[in-house]
N, C-alpha and C. Protein backbone atom coordinates (compact mmCIF):
# COMPACT_ATOMS: atom_id res chain seq x y z
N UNK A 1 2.05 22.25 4.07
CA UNK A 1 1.23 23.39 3.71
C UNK A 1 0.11 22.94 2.76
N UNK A 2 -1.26 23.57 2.96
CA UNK A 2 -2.15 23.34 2.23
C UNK A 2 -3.10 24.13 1.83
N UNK A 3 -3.52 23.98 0.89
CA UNK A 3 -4.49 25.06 -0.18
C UNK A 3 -5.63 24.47 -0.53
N UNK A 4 -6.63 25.63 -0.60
CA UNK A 4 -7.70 24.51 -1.35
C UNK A 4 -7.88 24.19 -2.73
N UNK A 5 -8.86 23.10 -2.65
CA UNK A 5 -8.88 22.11 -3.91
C UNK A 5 -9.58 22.62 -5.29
N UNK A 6 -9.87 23.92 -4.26
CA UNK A 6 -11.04 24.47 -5.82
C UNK A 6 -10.17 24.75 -7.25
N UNK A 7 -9.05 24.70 -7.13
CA UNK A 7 -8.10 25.55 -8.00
C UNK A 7 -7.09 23.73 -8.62
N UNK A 8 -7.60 22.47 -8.40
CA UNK A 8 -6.65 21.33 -8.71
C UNK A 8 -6.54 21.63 -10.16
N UNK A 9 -5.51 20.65 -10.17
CA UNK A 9 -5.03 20.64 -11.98
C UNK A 9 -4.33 20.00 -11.77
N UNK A 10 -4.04 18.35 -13.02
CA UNK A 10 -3.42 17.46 -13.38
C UNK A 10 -1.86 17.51 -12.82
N UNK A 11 -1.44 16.76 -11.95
CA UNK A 11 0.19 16.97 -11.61
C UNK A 11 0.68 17.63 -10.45
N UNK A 12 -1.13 17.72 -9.55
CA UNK A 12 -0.76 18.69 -8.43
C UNK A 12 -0.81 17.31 -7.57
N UNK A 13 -0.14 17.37 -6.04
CA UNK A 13 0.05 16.73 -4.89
C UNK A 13 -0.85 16.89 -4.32
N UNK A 14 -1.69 15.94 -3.84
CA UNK A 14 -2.86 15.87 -2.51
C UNK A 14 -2.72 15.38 -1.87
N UNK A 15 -3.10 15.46 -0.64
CA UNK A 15 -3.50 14.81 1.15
C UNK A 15 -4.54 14.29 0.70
N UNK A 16 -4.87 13.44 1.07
CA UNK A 16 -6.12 12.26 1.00
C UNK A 16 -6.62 12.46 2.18
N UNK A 17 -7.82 12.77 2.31
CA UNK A 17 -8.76 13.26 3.23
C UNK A 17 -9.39 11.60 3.54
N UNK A 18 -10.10 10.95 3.05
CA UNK A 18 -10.96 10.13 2.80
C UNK A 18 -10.96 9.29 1.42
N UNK A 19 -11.18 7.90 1.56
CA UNK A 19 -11.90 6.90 2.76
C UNK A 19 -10.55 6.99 3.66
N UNK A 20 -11.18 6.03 4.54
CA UNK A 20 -10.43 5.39 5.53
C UNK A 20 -8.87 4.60 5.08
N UNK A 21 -9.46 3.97 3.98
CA UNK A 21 -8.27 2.92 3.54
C UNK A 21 -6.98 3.72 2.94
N UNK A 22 -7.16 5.18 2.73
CA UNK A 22 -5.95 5.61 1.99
C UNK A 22 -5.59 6.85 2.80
N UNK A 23 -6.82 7.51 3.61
CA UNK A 23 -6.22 8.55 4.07
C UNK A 23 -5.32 8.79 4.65
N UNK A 24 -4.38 10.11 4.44
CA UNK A 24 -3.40 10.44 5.60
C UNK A 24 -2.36 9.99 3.74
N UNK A 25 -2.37 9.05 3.11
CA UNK A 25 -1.76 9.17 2.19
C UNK A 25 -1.62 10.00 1.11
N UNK A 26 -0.24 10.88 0.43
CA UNK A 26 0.11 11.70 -0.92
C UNK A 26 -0.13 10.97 -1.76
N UNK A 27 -1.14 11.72 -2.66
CA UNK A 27 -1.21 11.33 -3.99
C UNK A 27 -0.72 12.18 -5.12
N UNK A 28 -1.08 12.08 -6.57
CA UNK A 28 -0.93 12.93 -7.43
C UNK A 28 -2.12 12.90 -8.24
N UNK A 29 -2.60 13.92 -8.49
CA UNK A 29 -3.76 14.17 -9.75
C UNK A 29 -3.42 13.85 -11.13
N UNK A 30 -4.11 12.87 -11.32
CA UNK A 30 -3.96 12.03 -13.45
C UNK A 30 -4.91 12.85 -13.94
N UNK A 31 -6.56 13.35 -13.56
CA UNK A 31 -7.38 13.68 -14.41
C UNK A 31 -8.88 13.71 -13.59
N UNK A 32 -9.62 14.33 -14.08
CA UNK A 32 -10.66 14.08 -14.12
C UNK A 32 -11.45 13.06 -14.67
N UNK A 33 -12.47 12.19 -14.08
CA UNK A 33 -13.42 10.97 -14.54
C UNK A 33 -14.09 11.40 -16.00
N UNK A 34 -14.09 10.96 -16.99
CA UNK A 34 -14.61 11.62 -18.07
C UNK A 34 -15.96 12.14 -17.80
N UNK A 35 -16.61 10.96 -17.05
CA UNK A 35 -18.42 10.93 -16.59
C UNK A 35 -18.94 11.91 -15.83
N UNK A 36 -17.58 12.64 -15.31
CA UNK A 36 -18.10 13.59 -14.19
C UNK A 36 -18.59 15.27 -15.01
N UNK A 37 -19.59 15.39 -15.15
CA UNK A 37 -20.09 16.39 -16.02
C UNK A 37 -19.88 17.72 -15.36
N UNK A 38 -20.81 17.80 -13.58
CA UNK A 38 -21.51 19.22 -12.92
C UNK A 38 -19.82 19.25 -12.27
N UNK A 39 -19.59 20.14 -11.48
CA UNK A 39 -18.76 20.80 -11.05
C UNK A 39 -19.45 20.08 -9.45
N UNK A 40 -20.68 20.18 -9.05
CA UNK A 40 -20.80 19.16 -7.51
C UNK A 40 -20.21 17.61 -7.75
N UNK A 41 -20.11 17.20 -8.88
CA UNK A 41 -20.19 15.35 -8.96
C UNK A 41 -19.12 15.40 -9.56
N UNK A 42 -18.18 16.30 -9.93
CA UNK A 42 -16.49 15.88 -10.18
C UNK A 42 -15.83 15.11 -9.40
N UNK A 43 -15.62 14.00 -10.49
CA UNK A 43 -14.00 13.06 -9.71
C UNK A 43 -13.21 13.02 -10.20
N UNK A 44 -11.85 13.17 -9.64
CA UNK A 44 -10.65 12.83 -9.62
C UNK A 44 -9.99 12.05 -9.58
N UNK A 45 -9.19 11.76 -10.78
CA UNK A 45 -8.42 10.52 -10.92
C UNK A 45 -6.93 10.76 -9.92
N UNK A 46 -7.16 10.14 -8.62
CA UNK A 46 -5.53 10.56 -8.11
C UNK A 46 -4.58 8.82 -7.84
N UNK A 47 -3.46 9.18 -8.68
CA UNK A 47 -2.43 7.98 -8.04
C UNK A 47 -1.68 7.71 -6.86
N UNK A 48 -1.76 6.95 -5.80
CA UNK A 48 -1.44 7.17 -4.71
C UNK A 48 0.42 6.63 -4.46
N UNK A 49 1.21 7.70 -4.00
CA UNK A 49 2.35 7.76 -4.61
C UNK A 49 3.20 6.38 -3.69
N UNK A 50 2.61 6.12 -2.46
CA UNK A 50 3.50 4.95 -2.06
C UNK A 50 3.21 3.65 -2.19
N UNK A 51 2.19 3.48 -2.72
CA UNK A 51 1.45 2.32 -3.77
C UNK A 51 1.24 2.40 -4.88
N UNK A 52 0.81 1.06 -5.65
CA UNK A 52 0.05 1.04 -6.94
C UNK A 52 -1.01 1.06 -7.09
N UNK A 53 -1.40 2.00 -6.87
CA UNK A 53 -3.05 2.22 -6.57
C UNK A 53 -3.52 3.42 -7.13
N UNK A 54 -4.75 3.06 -7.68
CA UNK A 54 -5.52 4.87 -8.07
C UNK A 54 -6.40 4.60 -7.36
N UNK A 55 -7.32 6.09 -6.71
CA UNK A 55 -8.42 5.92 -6.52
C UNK A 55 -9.17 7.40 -7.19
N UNK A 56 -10.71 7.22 -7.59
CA UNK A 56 -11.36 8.78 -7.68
C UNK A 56 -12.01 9.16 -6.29
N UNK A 57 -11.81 10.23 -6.41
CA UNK A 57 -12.19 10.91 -5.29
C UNK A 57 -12.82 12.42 -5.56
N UNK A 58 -13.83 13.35 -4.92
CA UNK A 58 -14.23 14.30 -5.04
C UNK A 58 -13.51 15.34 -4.42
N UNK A 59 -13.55 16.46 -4.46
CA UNK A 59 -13.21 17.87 -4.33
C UNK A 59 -13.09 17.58 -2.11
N UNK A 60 -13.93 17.16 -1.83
CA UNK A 60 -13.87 17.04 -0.33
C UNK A 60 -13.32 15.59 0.37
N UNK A 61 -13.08 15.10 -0.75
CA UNK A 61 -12.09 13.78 0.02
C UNK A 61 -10.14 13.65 -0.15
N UNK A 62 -10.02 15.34 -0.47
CA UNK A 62 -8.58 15.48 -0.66
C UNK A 62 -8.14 17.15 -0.81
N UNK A 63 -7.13 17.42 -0.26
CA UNK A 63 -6.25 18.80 -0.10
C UNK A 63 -5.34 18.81 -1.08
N UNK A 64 -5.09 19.53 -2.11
CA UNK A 64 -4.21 19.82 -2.62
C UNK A 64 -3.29 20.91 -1.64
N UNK A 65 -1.89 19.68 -1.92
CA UNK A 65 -0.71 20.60 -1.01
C UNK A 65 -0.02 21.39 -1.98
N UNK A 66 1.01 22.38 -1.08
CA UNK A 66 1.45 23.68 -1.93
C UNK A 66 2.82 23.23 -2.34
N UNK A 67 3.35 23.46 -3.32
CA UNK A 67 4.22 23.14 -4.30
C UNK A 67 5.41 22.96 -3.27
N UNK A 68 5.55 23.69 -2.44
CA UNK A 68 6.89 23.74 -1.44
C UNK A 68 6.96 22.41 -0.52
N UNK A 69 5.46 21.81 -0.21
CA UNK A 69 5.53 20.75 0.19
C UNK A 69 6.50 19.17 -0.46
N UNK A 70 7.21 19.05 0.83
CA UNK A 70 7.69 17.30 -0.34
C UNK A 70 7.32 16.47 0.72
């Protein structure tokens, strides 16, 4: 199940939309990029849960899934 991203907050679960190299993979939201000021150029700090990997990503390169999801 999935919801949109307009509503993320730290600790929520995402679908990785994009790039190529991670999509289709769950992550989790750490934070917002400090640098990211406007609400168009927000990034997201997400940890990708079956690796050691972070990547940032914007509002359209990931779905926040609904809590019921595992």
């Amino acid at each position: 199940m999935l919801h949109t991203s307009k509503s993320t907050q730290v600790g929520d679960r995402v679908l990785i939309l994009c790039p190529a190299y991670v999509a289709g993979k769950v992550g989790v939201v750490c934070g917002v990029e400090s640098n990211s000021v406007s609400q168009t150029s927000k990034r997201w700090i997400i940890q990708i849960e079956s690796e050691n990997m972070m990547v940032s990503l914007t509002l359209n390169e990931f779905q926040t899934l609904s809590p019921e999801f595992k």
